[in-house]
C-alpha atoms as a PDB file:
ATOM      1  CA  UNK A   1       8.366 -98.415 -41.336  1.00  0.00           C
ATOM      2  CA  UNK A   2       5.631-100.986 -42.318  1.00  0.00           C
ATOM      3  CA  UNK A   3       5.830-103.939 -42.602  1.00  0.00           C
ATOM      4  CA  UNK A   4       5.469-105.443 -45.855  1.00  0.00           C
ATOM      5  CA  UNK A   5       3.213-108.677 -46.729  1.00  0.00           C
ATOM      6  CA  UNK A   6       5.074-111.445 -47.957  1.00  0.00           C
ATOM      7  CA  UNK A   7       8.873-109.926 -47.136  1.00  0.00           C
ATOM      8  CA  UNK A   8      11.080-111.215 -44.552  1.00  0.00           C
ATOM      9  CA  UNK A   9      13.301-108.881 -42.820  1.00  0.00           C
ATOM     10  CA  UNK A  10      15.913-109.537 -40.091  1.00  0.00           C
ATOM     11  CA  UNK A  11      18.867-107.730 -39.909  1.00  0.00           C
ATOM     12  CA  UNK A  12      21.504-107.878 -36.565  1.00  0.00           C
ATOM     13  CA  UNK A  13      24.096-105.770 -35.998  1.00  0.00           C
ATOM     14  CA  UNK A  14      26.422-104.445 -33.309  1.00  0.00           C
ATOM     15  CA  UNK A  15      28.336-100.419 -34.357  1.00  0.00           C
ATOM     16  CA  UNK A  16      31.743 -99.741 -31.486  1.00  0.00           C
ATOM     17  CA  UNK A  17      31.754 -96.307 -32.595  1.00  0.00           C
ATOM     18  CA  UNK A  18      30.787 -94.119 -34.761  1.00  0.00           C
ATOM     19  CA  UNK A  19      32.855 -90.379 -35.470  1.00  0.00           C
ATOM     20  CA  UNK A  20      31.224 -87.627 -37.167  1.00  0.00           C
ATOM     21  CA  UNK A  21      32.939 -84.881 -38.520  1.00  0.00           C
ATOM     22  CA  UNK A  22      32.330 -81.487 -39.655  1.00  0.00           C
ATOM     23  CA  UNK A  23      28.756 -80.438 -38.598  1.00  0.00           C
ATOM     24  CA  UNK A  24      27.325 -77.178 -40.103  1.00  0.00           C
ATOM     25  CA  UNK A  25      26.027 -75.621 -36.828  1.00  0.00           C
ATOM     26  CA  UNK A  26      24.961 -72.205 -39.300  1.00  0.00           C
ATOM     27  CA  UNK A  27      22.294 -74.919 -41.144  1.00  0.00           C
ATOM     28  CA  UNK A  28      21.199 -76.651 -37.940  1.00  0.00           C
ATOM     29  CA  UNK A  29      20.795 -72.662 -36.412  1.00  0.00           C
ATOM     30  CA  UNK A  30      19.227 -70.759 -39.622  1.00  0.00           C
ATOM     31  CA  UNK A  31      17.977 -73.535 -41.646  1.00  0.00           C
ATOM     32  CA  UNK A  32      16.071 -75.736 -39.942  1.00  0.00           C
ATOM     33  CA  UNK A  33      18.451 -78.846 -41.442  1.00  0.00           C
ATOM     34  CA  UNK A  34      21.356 -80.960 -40.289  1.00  0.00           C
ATOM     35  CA  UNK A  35      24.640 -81.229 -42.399  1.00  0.00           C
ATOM     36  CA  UNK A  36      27.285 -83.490 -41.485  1.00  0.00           C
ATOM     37  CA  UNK A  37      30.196 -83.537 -43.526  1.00  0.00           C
ATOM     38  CA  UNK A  38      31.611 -87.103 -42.698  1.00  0.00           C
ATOM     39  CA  UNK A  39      30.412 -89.648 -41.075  1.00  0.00           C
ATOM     40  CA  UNK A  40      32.630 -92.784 -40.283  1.00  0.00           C
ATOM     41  CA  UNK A  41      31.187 -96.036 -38.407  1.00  0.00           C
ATOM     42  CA  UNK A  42      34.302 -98.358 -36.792  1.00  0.00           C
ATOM     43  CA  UNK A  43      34.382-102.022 -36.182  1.00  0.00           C
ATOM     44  CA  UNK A  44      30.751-102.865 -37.194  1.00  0.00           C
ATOM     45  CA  UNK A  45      29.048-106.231 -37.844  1.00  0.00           C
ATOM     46  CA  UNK A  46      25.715-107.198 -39.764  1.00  0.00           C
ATOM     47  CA  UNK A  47      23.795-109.980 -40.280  1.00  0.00           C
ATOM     48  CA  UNK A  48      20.847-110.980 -41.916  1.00  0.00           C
ATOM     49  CA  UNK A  49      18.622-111.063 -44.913  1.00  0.00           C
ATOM     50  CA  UNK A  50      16.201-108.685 -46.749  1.00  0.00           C
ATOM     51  CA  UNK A  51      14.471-109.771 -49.568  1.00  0.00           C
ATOM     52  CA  UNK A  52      12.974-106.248 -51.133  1.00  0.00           C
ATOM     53  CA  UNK A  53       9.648-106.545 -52.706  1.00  0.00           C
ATOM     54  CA  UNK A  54       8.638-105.987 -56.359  1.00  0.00           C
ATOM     55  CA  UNK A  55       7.100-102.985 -55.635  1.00  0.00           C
ATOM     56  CA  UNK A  56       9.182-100.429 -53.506  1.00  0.00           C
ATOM     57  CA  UNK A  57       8.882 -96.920 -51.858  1.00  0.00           C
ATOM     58  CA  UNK A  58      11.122 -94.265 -50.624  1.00  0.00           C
ATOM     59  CA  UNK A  59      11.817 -95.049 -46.977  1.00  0.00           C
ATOM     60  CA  UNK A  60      11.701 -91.975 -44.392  1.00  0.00           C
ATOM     61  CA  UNK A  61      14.359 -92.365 -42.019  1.00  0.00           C
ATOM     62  CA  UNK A  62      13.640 -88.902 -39.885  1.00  0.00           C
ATOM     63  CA  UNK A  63      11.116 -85.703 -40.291  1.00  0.00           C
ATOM     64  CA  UNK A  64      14.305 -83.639 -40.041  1.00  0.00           C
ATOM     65  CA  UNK A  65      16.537 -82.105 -42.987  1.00  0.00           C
ATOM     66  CA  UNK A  66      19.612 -84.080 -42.535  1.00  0.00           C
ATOM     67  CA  UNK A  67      22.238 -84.226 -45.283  1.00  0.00           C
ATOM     68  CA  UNK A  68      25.699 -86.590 -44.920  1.00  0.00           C
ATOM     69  CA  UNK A  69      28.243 -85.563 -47.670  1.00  0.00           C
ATOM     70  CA  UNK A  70      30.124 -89.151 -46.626  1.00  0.00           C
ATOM     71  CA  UNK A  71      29.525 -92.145 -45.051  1.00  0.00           C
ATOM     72  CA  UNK A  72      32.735 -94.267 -44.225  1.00  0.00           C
ATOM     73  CA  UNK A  73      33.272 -97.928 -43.034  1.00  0.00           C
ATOM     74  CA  UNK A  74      36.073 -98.680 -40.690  1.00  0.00           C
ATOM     75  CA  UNK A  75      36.175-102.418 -40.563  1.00  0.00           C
ATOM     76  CA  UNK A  76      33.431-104.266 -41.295  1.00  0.00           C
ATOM     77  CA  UNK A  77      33.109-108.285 -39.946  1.00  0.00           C
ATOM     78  CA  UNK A  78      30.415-110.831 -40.092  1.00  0.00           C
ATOM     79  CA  UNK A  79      27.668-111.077 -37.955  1.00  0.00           C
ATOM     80  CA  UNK A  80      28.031-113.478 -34.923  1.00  0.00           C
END
């Protein structure tokens, strides 16, 4: 990702685990694309701030094909 004139970003964080269930291995083998059906992140922390600028874009996290049907928070705490 660019960065952006004019925007600060800083974000922190720290993740103990993350679980991921149910991953379509016929998609990742025929298909060219990764489906996980869950995806549940455990005893995270964030801090920070984003300010988002008037104008935005789509971001691109990866080339690949990769589709989460959920994304779950275990506990979440603030940042240190």
């Amino acid at each position: 990702m660019q960065p952006v004139p004019g925007v600060d970003r800083h974000l922190n964080g720290k993740i103990s685990s993350v679980r991921i269930n149910g991953i379509g291995l016929m998609r990742i083998l025929f298909k060219n694309g990764i489906y996980l059906r869950e995806v549940i992140v455990s005893n995270c922390s964030i801090d920070g701030r984003i300010q988002f600028p008037k104008k935005t874009t789509p971001p691109i996290i990866s080339g690949e094909n990769i589709r989460i049907g959920s994304i779950l928070f275990g506990h979440i705490g603030p940042g240190t």
